[in-house]
Every structure is written in structure tokens, then in C-alpha cells.
PDB file of N, CA and C in Angstrom:
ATOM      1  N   UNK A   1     126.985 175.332 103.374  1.00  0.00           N
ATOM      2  CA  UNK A   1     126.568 176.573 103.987  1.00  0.00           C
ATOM      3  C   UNK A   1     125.044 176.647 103.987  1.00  0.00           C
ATOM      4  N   UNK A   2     124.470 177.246 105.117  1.00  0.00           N
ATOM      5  CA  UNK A   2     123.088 176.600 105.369  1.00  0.00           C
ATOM      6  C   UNK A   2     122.444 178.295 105.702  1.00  0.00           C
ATOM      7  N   UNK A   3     121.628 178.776 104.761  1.00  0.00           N
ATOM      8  CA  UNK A   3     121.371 180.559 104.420  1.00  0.00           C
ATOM      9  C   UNK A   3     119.575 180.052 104.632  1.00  0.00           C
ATOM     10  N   UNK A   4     119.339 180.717 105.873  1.00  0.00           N
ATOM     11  CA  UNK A   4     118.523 180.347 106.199  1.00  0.00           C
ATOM     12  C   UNK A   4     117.172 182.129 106.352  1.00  0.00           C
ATOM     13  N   UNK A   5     118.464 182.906 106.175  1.00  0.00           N
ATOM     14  CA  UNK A   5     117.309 184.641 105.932  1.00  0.00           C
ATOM     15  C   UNK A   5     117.903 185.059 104.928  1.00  0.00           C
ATOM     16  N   UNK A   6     117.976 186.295 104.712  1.00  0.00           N
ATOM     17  CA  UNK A   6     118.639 187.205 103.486  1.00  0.00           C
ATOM     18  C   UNK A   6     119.723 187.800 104.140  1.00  0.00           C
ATOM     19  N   UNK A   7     119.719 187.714 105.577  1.00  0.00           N
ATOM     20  CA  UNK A   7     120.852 188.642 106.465  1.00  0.00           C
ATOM     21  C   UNK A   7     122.001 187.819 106.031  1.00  0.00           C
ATOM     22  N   UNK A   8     122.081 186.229 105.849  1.00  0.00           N
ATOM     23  CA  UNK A   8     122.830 185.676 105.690  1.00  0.00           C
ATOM     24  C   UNK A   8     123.685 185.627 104.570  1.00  0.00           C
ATOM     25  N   UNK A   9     123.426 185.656 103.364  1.00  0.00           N
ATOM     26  CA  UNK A   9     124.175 186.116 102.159  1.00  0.00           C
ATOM     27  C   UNK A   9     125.402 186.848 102.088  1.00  0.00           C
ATOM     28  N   UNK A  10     126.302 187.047 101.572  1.00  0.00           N
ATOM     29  CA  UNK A  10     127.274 187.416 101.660  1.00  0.00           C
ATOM     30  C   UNK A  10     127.115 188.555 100.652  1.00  0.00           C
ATOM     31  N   UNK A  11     126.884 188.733  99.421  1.00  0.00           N
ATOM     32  CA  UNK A  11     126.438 189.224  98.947  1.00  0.00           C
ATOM     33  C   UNK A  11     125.162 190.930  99.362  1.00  0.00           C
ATOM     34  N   UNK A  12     124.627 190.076  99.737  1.00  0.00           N
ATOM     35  CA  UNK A  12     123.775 191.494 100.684  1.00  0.00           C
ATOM     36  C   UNK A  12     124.488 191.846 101.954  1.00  0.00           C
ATOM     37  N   UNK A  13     125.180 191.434 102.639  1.00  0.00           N
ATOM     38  CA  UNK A  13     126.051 191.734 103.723  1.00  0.00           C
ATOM     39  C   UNK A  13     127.346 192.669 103.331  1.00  0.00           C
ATOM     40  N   UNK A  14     127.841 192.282 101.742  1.00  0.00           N
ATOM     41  CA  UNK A  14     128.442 193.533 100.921  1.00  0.00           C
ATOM     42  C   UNK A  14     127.764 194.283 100.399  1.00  0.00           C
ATOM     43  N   UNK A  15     126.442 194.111 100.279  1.00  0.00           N
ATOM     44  CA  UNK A  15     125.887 195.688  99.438  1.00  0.00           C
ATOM     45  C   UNK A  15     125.556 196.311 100.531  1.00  0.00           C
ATOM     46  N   UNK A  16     125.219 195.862 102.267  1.00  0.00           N
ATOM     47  CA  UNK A  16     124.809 196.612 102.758  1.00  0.00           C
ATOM     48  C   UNK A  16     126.369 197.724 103.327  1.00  0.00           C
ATOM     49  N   UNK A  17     127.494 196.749 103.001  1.00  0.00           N
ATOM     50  CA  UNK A  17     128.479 197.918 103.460  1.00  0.00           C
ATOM     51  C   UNK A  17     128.640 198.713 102.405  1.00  0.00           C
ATOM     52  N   UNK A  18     128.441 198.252 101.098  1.00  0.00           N
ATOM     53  CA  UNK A  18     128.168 199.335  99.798  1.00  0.00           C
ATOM     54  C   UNK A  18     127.579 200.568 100.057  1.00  0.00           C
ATOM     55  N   UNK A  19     126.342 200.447 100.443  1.00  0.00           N
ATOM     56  CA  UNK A  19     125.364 201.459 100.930  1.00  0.00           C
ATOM     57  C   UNK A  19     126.001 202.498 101.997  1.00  0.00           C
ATOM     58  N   UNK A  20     126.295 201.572 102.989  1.00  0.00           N
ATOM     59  CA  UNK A  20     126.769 202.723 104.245  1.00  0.00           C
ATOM     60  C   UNK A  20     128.472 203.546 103.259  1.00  0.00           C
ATOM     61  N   UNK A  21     128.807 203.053 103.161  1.00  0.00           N
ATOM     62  CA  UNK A  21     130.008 203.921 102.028  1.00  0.00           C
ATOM     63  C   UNK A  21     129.409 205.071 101.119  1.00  0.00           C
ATOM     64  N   UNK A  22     128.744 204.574 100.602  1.00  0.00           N
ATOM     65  CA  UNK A  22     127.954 205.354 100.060  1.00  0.00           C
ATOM     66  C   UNK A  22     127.296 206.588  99.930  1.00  0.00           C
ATOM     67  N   UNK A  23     126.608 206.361 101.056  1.00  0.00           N
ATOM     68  CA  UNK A  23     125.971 207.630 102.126  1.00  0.00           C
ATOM     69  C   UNK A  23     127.192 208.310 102.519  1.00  0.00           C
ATOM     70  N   UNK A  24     128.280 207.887 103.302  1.00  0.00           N
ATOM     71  CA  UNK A  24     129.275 208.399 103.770  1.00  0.00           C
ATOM     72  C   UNK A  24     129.914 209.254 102.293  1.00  0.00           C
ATOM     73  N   UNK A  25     130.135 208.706 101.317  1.00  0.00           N
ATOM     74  CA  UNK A  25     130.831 209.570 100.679  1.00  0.00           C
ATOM     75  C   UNK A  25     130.106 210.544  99.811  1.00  0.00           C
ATOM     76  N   UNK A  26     128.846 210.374  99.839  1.00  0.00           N
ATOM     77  CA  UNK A  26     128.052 211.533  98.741  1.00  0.00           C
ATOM     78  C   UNK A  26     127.383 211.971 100.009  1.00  0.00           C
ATOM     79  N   UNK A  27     127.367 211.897 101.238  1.00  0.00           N
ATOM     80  CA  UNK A  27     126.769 213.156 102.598  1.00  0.00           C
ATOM     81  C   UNK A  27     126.991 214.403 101.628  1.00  0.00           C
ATOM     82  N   UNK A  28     128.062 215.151 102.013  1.00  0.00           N
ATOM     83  CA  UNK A  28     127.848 216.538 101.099  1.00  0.00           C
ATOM     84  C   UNK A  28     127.839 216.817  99.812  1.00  0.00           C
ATOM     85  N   UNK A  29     127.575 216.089  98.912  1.00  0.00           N
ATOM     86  CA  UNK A  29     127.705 216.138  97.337  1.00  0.00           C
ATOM     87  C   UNK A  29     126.526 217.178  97.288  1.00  0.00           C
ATOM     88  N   UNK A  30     126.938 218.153  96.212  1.00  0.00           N
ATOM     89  CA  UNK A  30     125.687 219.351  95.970  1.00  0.00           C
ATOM     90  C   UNK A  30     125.212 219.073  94.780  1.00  0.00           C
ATOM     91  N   UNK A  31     125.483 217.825  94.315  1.00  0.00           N
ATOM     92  CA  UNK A  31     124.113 218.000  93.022  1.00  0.00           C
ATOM     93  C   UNK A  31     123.396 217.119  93.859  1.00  0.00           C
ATOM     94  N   UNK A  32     121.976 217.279  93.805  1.00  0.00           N
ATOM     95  CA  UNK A  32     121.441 216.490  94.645  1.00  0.00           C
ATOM     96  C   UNK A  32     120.365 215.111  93.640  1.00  0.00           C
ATOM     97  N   UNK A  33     120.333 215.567  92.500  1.00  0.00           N
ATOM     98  CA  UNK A  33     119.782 214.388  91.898  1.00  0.00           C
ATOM     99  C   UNK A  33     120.955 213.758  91.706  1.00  0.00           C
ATOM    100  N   UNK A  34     122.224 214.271  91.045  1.00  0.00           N
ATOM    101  CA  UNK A  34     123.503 212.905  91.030  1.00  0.00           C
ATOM    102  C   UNK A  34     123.266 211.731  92.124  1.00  0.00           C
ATOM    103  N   UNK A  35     123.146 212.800  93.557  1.00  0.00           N
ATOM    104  CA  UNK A  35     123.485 212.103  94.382  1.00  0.00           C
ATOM    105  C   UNK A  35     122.886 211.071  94.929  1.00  0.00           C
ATOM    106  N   UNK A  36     121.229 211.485  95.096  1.00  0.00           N
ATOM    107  CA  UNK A  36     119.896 210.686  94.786  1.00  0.00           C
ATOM    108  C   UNK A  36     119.610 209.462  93.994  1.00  0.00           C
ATOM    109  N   UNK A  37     120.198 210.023  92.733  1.00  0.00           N
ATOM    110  CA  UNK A  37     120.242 208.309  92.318  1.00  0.00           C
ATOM    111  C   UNK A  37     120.992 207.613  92.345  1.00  0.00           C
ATOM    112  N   UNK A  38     122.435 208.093  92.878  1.00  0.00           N
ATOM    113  CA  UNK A  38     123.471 206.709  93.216  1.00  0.00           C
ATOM    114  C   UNK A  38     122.903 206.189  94.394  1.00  0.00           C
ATOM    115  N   UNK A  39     122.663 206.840  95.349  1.00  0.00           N
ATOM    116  CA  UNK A  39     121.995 206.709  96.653  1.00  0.00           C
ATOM    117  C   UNK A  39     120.967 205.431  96.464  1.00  0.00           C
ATOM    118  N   UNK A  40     119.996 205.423  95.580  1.00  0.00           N
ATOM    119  CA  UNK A  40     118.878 204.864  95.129  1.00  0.00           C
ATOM    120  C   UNK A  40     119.235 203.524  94.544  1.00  0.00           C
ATOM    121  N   UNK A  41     120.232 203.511  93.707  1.00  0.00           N
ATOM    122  CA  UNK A  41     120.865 202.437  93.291  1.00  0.00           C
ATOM    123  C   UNK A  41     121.814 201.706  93.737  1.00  0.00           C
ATOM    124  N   UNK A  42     122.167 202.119  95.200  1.00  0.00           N
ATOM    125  CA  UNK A  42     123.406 201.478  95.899  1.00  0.00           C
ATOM    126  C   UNK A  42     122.406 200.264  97.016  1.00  0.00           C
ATOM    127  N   UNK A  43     121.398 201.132  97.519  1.00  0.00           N
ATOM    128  CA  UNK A  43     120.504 200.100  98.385  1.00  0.00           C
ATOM    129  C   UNK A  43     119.264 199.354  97.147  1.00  0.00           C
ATOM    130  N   UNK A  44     118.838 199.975  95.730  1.00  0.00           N
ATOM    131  CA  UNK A  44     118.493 198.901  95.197  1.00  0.00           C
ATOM    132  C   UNK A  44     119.390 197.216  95.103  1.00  0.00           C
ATOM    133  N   UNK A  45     120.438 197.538  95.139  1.00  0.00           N
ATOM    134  CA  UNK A  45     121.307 196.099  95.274  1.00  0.00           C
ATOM    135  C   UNK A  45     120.803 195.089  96.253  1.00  0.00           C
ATOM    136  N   UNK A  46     120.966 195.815  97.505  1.00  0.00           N
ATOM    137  CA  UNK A  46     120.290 195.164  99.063  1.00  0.00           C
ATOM    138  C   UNK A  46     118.677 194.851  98.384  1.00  0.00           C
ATOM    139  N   UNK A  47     117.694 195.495  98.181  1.00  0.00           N
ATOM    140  CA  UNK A  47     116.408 195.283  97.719  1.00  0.00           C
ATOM    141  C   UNK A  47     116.491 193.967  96.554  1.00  0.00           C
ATOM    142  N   UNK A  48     116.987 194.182  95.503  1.00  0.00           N
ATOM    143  CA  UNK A  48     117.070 192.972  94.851  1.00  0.00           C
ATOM    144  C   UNK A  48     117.374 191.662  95.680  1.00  0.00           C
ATOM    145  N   UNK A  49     118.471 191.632  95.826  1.00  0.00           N
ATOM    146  CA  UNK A  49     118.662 190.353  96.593  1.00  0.00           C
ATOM    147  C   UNK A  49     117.862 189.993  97.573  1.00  0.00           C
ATOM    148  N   UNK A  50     117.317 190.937  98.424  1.00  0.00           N
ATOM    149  CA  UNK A  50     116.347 190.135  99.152  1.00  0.00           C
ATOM    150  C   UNK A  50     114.794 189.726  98.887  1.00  0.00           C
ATOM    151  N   UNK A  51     114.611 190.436  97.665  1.00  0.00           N
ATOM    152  CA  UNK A  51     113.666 190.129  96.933  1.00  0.00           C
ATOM    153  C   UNK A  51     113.655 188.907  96.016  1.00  0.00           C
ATOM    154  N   UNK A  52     114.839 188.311  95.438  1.00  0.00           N
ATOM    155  CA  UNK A  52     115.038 187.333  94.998  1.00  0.00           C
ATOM    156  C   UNK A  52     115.314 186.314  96.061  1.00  0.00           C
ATOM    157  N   UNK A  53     115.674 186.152  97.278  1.00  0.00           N
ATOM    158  CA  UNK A  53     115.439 185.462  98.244  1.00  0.00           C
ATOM    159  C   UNK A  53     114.113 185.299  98.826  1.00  0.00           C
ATOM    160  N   UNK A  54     113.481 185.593  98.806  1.00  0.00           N
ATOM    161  CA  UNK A  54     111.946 186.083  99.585  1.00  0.00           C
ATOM    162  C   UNK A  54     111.046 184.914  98.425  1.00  0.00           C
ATOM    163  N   UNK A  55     111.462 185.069  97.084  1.00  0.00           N
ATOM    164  CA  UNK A  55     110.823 184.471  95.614  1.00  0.00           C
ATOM    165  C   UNK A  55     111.128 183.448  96.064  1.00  0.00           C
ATOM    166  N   UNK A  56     112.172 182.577  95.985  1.00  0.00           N
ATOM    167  CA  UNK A  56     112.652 181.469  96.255  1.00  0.00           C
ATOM    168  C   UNK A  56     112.568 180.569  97.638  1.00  0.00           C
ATOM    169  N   UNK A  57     112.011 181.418  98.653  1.00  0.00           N
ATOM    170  CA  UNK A  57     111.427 179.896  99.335  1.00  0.00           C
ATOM    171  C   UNK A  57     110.136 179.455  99.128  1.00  0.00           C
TER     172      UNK A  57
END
């Protein structure tokens, strides 16, 4: 298998559907810092990985 961006990963291609779930299910949540930092920590996943890809070429 020949991963030639970060789009390619499989891994970030599941956190990015992580994320959109995400959003979708805390849209109306009323605590808003709960919601903020799951929010924050669902696309840190996507950020890591492509940050550890980015290191490595």
C-alpha cells in the first residue's frame, strides 16, 4: 500500500468520520464546555495523525 498524503490513511479517514458523528451528535448538547471539549478532542485525532505524517517525510 503506497500512502502518499495524510488523506490516504485509513486511520484519519476514520477519525475524520469520527468527527462528523460527532458534531452531529453533540449539535444540541447544552453544556457547552462538555461539548467543546469532546468536539476538540474528536478532530485533535485528525490533527495528530497528520502531524505525525507531515514529521515523517
Amino acid at each position: 500500500m503506497n500512502i502518499n498524503k495524510f488523506e490516504d490513511i485509513i486511520s484519519w479517514q476514520k477519525s475524520k468520520v469520527l468527527v462528523l458523528f460527532t458534531y452531529k451528535l453533540f449539535e444540541y448538547h447544552k453544556d457547552f464546555g462538555f461539548r467543546n471539549q469532546i468536539l476538540r478532542t474528536s478532530v485533535s485525532v485528525m490533527n495528530n495523525i497528520t502531524e505525525g505524517f507531515i514529521k515523517n517525510l
